[in-house]
C-alpha atoms as a PDB file:
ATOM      1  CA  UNK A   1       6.713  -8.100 -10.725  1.00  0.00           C
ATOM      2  CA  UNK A   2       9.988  -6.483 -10.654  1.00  0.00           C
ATOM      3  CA  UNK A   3      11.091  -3.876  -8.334  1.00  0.00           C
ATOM      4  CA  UNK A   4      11.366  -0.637 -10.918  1.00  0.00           C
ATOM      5  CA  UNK A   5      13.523   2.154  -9.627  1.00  0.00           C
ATOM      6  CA  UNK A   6      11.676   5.863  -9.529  1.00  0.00           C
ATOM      7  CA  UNK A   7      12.916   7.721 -12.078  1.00  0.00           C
ATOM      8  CA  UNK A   8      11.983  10.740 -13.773  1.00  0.00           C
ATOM      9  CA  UNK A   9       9.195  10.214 -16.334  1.00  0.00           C
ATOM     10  CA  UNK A  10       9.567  11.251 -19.779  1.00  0.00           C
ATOM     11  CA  UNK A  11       6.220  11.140 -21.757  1.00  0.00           C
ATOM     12  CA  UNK A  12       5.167  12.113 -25.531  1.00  0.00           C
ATOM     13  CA  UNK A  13       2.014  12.130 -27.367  1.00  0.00           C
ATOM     14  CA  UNK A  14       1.060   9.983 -30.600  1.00  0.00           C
ATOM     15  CA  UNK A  15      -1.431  11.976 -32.585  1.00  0.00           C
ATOM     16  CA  UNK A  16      -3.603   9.529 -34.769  1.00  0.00           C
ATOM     17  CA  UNK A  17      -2.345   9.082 -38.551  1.00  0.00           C
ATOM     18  CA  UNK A  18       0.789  11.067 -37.730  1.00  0.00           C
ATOM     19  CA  UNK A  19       4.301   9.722 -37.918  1.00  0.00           C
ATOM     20  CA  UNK A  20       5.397  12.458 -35.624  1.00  0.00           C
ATOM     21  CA  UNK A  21       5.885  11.658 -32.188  1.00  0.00           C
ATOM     22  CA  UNK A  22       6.515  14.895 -30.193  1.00  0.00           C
ATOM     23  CA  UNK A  23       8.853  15.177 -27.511  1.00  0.00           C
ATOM     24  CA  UNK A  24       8.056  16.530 -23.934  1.00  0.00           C
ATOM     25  CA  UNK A  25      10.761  18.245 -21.393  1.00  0.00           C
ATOM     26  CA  UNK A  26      11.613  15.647 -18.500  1.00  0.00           C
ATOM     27  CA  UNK A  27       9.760  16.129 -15.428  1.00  0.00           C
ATOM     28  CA  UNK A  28       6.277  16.342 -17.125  1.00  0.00           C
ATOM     29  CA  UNK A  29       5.816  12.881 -16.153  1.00  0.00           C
ATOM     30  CA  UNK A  30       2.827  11.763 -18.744  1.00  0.00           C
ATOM     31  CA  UNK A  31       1.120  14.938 -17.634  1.00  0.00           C
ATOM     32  CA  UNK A  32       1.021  16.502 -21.279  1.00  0.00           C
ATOM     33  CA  UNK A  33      -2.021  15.335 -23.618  1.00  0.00           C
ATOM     34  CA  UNK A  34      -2.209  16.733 -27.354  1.00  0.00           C
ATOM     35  CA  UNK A  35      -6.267  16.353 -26.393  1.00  0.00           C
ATOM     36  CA  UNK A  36      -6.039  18.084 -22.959  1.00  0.00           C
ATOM     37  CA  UNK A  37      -4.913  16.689 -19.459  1.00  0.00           C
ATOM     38  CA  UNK A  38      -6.651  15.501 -16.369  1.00  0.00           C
ATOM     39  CA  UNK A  39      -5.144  18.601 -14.738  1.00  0.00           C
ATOM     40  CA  UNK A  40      -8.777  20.046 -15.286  1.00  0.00           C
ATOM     41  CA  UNK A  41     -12.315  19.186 -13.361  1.00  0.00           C
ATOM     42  CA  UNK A  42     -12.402  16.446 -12.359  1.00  0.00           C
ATOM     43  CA  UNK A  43     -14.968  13.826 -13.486  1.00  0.00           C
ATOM     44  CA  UNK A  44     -17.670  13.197 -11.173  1.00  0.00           C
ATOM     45  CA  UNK A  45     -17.256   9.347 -12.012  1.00  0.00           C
ATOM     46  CA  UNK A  46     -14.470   7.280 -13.398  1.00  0.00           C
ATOM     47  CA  UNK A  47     -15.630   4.296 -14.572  1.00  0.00           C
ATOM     48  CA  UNK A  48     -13.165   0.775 -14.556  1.00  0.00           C
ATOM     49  CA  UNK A  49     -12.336  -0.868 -17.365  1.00  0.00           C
ATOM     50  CA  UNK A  50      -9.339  -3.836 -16.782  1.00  0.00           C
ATOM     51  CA  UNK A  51      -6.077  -3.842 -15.378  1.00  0.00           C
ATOM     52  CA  UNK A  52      -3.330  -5.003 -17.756  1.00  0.00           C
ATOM     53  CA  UNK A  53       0.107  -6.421 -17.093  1.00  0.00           C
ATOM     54  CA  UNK A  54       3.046  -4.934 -18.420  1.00  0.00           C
ATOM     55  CA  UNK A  55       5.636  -5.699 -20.218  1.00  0.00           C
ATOM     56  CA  UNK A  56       8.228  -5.231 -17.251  1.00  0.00           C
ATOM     57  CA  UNK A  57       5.409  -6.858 -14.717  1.00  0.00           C
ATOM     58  CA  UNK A  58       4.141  -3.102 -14.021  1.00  0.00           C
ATOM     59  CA  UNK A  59       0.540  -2.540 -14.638  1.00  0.00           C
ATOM     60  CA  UNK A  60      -2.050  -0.133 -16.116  1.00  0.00           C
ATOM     61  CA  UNK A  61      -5.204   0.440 -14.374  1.00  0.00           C
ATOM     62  CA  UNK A  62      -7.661   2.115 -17.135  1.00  0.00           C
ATOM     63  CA  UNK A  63     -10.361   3.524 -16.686  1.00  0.00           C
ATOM     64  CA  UNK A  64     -13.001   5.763 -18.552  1.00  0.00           C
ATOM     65  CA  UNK A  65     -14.155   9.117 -18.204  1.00  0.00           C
ATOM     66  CA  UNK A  66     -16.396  10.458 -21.171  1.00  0.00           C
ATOM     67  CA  UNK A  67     -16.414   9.769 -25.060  1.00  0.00           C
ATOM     68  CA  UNK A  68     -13.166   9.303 -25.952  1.00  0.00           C
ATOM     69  CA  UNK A  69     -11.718  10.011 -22.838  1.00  0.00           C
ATOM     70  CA  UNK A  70      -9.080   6.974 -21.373  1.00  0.00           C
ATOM     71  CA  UNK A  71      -6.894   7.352 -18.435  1.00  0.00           C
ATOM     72  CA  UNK A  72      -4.226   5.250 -16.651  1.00  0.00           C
ATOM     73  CA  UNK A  73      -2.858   4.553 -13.930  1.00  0.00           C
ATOM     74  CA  UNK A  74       0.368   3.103 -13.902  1.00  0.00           C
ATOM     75  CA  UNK A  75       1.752   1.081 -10.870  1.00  0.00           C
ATOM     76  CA  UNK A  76       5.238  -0.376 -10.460  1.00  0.00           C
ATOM     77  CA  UNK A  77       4.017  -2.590  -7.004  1.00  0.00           C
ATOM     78  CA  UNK A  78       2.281  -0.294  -4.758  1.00  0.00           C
ATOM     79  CA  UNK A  79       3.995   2.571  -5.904  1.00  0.00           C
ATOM     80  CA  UNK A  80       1.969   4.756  -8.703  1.00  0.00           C
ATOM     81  CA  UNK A  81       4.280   6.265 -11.011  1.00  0.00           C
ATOM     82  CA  UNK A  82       1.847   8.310 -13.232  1.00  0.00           C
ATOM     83  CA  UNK A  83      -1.138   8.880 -15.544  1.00  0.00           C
ATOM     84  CA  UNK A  84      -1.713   8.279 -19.074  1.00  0.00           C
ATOM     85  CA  UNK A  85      -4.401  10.709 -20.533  1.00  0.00           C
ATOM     86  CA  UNK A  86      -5.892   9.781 -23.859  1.00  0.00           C
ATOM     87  CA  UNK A  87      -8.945  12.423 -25.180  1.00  0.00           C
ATOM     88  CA  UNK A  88      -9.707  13.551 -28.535  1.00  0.00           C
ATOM     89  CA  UNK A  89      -9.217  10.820 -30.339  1.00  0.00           C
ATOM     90  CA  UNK A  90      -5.389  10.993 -30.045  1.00  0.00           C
ATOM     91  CA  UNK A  91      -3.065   8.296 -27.775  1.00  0.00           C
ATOM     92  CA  UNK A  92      -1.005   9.154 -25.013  1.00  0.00           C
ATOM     93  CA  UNK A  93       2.462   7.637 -24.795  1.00  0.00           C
ATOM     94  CA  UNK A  94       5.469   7.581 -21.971  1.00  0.00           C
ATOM     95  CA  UNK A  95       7.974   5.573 -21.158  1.00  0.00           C
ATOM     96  CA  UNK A  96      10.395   4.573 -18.037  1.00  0.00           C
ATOM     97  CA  UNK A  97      13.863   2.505 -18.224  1.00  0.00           C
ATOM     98  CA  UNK A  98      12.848   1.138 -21.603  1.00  0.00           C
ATOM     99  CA  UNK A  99       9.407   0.395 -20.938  1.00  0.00           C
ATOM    100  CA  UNK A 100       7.371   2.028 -23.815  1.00  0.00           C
ATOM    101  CA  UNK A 101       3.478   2.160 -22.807  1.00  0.00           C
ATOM    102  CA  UNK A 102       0.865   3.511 -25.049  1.00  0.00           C
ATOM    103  CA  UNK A 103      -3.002   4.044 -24.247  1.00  0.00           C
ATOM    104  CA  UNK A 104      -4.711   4.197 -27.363  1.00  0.00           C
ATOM    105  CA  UNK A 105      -7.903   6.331 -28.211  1.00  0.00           C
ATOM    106  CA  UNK A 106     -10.090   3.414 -27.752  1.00  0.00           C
ATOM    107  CA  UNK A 107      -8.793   2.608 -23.915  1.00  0.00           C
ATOM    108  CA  UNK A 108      -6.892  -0.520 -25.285  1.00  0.00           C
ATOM    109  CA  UNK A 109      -3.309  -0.878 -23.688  1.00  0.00           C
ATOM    110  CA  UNK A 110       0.159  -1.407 -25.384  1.00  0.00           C
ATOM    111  CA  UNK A 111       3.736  -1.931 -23.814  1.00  0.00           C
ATOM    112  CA  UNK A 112       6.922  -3.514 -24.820  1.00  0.00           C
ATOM    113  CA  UNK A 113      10.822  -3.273 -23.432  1.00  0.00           C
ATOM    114  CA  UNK A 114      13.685  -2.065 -25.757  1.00  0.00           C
ATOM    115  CA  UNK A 115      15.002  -4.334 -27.871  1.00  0.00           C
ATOM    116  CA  UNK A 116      11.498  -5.591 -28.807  1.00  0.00           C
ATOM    117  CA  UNK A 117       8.809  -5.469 -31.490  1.00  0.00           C
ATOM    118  CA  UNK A 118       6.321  -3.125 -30.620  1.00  0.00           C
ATOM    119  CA  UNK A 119       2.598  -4.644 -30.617  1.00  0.00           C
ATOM    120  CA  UNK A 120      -0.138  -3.905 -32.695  1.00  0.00           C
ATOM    121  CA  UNK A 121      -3.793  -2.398 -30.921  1.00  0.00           C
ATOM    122  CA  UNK A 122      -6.029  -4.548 -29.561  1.00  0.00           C
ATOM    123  CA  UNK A 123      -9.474  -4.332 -31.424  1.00  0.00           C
ATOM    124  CA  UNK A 124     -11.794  -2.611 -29.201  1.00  0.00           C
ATOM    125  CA  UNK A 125     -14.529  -4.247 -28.169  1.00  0.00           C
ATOM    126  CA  UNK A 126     -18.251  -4.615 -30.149  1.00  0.00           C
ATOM    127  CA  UNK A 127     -19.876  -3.452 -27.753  1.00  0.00           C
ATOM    128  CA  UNK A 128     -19.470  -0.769 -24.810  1.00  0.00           C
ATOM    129  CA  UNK A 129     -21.606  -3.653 -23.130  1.00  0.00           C
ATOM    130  CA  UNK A 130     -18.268  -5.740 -22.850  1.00  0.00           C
ATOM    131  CA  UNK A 131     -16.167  -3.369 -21.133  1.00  0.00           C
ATOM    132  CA  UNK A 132     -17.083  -4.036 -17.084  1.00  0.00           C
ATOM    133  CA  UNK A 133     -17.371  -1.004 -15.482  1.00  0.00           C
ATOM    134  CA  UNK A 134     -17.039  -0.048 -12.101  1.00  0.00           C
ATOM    135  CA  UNK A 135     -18.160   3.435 -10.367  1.00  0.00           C
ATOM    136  CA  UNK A 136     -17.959   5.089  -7.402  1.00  0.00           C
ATOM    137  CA  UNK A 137     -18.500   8.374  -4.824  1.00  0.00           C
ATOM    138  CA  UNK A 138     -17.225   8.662  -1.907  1.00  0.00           C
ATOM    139  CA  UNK A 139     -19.422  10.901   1.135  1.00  0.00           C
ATOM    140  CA  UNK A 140     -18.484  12.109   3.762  1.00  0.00           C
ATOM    141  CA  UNK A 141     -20.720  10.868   6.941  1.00  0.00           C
ATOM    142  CA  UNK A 142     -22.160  12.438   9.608  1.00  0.00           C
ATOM    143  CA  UNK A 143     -19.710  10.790  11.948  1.00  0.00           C
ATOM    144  CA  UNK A 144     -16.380  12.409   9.801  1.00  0.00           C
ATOM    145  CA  UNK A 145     -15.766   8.985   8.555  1.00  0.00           C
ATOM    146  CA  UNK A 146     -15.196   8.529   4.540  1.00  0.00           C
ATOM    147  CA  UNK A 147     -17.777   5.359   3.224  1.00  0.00           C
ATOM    148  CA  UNK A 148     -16.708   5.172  -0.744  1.00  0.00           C
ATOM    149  CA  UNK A 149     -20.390   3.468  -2.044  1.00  0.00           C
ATOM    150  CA  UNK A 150     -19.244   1.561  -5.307  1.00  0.00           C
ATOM    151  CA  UNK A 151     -21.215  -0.046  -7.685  1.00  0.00           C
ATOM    152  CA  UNK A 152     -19.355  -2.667 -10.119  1.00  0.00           C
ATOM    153  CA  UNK A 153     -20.018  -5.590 -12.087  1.00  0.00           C
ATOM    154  CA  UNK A 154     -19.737  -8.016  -8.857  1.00  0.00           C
ATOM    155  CA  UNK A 155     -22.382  -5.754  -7.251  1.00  0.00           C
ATOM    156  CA  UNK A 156     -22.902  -2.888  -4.521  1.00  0.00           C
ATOM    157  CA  UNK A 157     -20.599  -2.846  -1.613  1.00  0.00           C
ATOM    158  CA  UNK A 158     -19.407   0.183   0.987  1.00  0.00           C
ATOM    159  CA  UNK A 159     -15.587   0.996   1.663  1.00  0.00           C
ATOM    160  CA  UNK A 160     -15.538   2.539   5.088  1.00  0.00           C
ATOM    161  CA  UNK A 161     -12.214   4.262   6.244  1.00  0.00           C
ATOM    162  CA  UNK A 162     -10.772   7.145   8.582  1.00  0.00           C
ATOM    163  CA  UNK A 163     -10.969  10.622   7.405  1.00  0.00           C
ATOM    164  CA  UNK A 164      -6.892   9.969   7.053  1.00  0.00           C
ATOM    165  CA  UNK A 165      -7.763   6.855   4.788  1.00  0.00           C
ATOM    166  CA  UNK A 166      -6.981   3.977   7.343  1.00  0.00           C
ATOM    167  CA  UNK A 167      -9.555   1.293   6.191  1.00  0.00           C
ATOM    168  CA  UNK A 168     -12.329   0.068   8.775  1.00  0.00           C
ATOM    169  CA  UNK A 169     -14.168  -2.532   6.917  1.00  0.00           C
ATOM    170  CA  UNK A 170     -16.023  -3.103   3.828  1.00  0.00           C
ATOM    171  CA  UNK A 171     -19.570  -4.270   3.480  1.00  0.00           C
ATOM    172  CA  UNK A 172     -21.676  -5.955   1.018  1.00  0.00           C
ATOM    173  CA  UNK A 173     -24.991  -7.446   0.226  1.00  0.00           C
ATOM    174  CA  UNK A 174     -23.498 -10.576   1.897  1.00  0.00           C
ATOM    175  CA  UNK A 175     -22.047  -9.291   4.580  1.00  0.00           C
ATOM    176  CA  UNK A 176     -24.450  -6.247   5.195  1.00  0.00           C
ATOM    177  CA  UNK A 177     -23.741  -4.658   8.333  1.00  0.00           C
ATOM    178  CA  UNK A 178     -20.664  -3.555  10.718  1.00  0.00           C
ATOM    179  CA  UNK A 179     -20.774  -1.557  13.900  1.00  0.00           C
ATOM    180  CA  UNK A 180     -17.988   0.664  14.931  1.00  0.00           C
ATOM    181  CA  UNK A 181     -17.224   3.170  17.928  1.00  0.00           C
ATOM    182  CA  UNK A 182     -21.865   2.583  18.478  1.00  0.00           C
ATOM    183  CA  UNK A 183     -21.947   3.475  14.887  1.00  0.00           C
ATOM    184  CA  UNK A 184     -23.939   0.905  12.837  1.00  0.00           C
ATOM    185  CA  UNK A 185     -23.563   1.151   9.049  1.00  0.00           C
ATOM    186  CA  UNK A 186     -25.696  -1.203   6.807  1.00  0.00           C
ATOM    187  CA  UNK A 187     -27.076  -2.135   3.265  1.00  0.00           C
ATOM    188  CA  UNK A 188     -30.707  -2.086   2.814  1.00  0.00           C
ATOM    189  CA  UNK A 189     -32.634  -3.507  -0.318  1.00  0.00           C
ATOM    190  CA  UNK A 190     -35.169  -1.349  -1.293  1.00  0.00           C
ATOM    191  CA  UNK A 191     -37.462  -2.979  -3.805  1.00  0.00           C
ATOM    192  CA  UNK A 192     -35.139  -2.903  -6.743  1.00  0.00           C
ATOM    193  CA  UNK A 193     -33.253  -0.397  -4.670  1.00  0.00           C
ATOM    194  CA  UNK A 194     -30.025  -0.755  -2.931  1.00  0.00           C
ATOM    195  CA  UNK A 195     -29.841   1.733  -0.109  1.00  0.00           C
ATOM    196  CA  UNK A 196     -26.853   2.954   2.571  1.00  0.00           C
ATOM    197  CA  UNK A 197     -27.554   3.339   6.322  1.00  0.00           C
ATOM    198  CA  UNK A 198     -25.895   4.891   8.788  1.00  0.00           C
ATOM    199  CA  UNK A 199     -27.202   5.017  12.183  1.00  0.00           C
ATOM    200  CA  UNK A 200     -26.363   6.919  15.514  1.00  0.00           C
ATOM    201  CA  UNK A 201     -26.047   4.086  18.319  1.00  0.00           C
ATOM    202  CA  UNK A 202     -24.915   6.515  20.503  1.00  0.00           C
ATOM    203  CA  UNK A 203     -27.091   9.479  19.827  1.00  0.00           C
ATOM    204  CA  UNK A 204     -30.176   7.123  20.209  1.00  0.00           C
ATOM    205  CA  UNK A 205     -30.510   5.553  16.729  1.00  0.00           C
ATOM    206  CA  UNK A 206     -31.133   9.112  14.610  1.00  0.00           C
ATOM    207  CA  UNK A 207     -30.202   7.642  10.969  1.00  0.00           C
ATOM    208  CA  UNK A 208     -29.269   8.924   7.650  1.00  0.00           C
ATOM    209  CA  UNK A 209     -29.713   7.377   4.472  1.00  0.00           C
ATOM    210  CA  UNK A 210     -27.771   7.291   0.864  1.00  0.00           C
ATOM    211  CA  UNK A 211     -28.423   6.225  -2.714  1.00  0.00           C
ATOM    212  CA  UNK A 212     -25.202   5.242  -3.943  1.00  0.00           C
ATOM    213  CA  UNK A 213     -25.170   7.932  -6.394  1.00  0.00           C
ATOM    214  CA  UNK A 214     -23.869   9.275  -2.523  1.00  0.00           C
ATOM    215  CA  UNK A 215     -27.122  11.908  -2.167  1.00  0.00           C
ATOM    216  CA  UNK A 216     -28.450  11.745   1.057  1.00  0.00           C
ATOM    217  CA  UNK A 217     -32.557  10.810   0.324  1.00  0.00           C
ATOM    218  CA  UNK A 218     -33.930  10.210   4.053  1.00  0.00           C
ATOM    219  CA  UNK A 219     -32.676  11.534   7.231  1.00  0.00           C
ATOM    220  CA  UNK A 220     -34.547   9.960  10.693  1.00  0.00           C
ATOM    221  CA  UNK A 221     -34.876  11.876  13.489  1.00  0.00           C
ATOM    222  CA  UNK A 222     -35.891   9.647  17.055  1.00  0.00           C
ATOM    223  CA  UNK A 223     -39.040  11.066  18.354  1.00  0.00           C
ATOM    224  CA  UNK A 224     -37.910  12.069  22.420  1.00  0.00           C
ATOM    225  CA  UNK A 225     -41.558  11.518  23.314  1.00  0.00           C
ATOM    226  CA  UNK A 226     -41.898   8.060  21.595  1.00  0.00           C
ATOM    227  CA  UNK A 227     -42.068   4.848  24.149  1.00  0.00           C
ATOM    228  CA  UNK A 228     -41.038   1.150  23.243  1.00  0.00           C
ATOM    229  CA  UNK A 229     -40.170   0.533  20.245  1.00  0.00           C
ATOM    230  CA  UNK A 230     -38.753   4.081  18.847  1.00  0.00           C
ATOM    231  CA  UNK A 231     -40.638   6.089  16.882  1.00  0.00           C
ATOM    232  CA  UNK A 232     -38.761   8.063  13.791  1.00  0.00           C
ATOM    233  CA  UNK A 233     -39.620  11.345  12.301  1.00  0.00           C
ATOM    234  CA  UNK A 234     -38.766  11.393   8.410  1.00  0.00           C
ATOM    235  CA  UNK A 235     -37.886  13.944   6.186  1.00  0.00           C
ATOM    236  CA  UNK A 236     -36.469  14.026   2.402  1.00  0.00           C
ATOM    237  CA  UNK A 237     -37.090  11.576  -0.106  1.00  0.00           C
ATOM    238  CA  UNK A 238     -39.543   8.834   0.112  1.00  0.00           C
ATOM    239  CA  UNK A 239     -42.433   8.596   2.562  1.00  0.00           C
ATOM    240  CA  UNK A 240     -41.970   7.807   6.305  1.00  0.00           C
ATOM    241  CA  UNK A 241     -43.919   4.992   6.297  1.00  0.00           C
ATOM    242  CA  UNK A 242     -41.525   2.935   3.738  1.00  0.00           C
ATOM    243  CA  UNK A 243     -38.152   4.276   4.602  1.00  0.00           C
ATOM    244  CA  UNK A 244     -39.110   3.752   8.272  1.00  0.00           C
ATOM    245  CA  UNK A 245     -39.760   0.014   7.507  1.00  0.00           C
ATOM    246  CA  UNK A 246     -36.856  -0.587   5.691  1.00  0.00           C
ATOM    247  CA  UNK A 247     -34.696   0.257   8.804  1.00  0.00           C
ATOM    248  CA  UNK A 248     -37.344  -1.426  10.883  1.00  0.00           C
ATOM    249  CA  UNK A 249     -38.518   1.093  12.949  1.00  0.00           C
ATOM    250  CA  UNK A 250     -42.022   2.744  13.594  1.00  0.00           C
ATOM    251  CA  UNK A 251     -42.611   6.110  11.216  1.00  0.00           C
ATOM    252  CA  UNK A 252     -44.526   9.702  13.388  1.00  0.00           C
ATOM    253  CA  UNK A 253     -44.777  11.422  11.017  1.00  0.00           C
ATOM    254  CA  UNK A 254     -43.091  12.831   7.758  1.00  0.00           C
ATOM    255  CA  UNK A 255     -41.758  16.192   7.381  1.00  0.00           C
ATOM    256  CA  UNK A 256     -40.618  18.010   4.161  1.00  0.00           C
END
C-alpha cells in the first residue's frame, strides 16, 4: 500500500438516475450526503460487511447501519482519512489525488485512479444472508476498564483495553479467561447462551455479569457470613441457583 499524503478531501454526491454530480466546498471531507450524514445519532450497532482494496492500495471498511444505510471508512495505512455515507437510496462519492471512490446504495464499493475506466457496480448480493456481519457494544466495567463484547461470523470474543484505549488482551471461547491487576474476566456458555464475567479478585470475588448485547443481567454479591467455599447473593436476571453455577460458586439466596 502506498504512502498517500493528507490532503484536503473534496467529496460530491451521485444521486441515483441523475447525470448531475454536485459539487461540495473543500474541507467537507465526504461529510455531505444528499440522504443525510452520520453527523446525527448515532447507531446503536454498526454491523461489518468486507473490507475492499483500493485502487491506490487504500481501503474501504463498510459497514451497515439500517435499510439502505452504507458507511465507509476509508484508510490510507493506519491513518483514516474519512467517511463515505450512503442513505436513501442515493451513493456517496469523494475523491483524493486522483483516487475516485464511490459507495453505492447497495454497500458495494467502486474506485479507480485518473486516467482510468471507471468500473461498473458490483451486483449485490441474493441474499442479506451472504453479507457477514459483525456487531458490537462496548461497556464500561465496574473496574473503569472498556471490554468491547463483539459478536461476528468467527464467533463471540471480548476486547479489553484502558479507559485511554491501550489494549490489554482479547478473549475468546478458546482462550476464555485473563486476569489482570486481581481482576478476572471470562466467557461463560450458558446453555445456548454466551455470557461475560467479570469478577472482583481483590474485593473477594463480588462478580458482574453481561449479555453481549452489553446489559448487565446478574450481579453477585459474596455473602461476609458464608464459610468455605463462598457463598453468592444474586440479583437481576436469571435465578441464583443457575447463574451461581455457571461461575461455579454456591447461590444464598436471590434478591430482586
Amino acid at each position: 500500500m502506498r504512502t498517500t499524503r493528507r490532503t484536503t478531501l473534496r467529496s460530491a454526491a451521485v444521486v441515483v438516475g441523475a447525470a448531475t454530480v454536485l459539487a461540495v466546498p473543500v474541507g467537507s471531507a465526504f461529510a455531505y450526503s444528499p440522504a443525510g450524514s452520520s453527523t446525527g445519532p448515532a447507531a446503536s450497532v454498526r454491523a461489518y460487511v468486507t473490507t475492499v482494496k483500493l485502487a491506490d492500495g487504500s481501503v474501504a471498511k463498510v459497514y451497515k447501519i439500517g435499510d439502505s444505510h452504507f458507511e465507509a471508512d476509508l484508510f490510507a495505512g493506519s491513518t483514516k482519512l474519512d467517511r463515505l455515507v450512503s442513505k436513501g437510496g442515493a451513493a456517496s462519492y469523494g475523491q483524493n489525488d486522483g483516487l475516485h471512490v464511490v459507495l453505492q446504495p447497495n454497500g458495494t464499493v467502486t474506485s479507480w485512479m485518473d486516467g482510468v475506466s471507471k468500473p461498473k457496480p458490483q451486483p449485490r448480493p441474493a441474499s442479506e444472508k451472504e453479507i457477514r456481519k459483525e456487531s458490537s457494544v462496548r461497556i464500561t466495567m465496574t473496574d473503569g476498564r472498556i471490554a468491547e463484547l463483539v459478536d461476528g461470523p468467527n464467533g463471540k470474543r471480548v476486547e479489553l483495553s484502558t479507559p485511554k484505549g491501550h489494549a490489554l488482551a482479547t478473549i475468546d471461547l478458546r482462550r476464555p479467561s485473563v486476569q489482570h491487576d486481581g481482576w478476572t474476566y471470562k466467557l461463560v456458555r450458558d446453555g445456548k447462551h454466551v455470557k461475560f464475567v467479570v469478577i472482583d479478585g481483590k474485593g473477594g470475588g463480588n462478580s458482574w455479569v453481561y449479555d453481549f448485547d452489553g446489559k448487565l443481567i446478574e450481579k453477585y454479591t459474596v455473602d461476609p457470613t458464608g464459610v468455605g467455599r463462598p457463598v453468592l447473593v444474586a440479583s437481576g436476571g436469571g435465578t441464583a441457583a443457575a447463574g451461581a453455577a455457571v461461575l461455579g460458586f454456591t447461590a444464598l439466596s436471590h434478591q430482586g
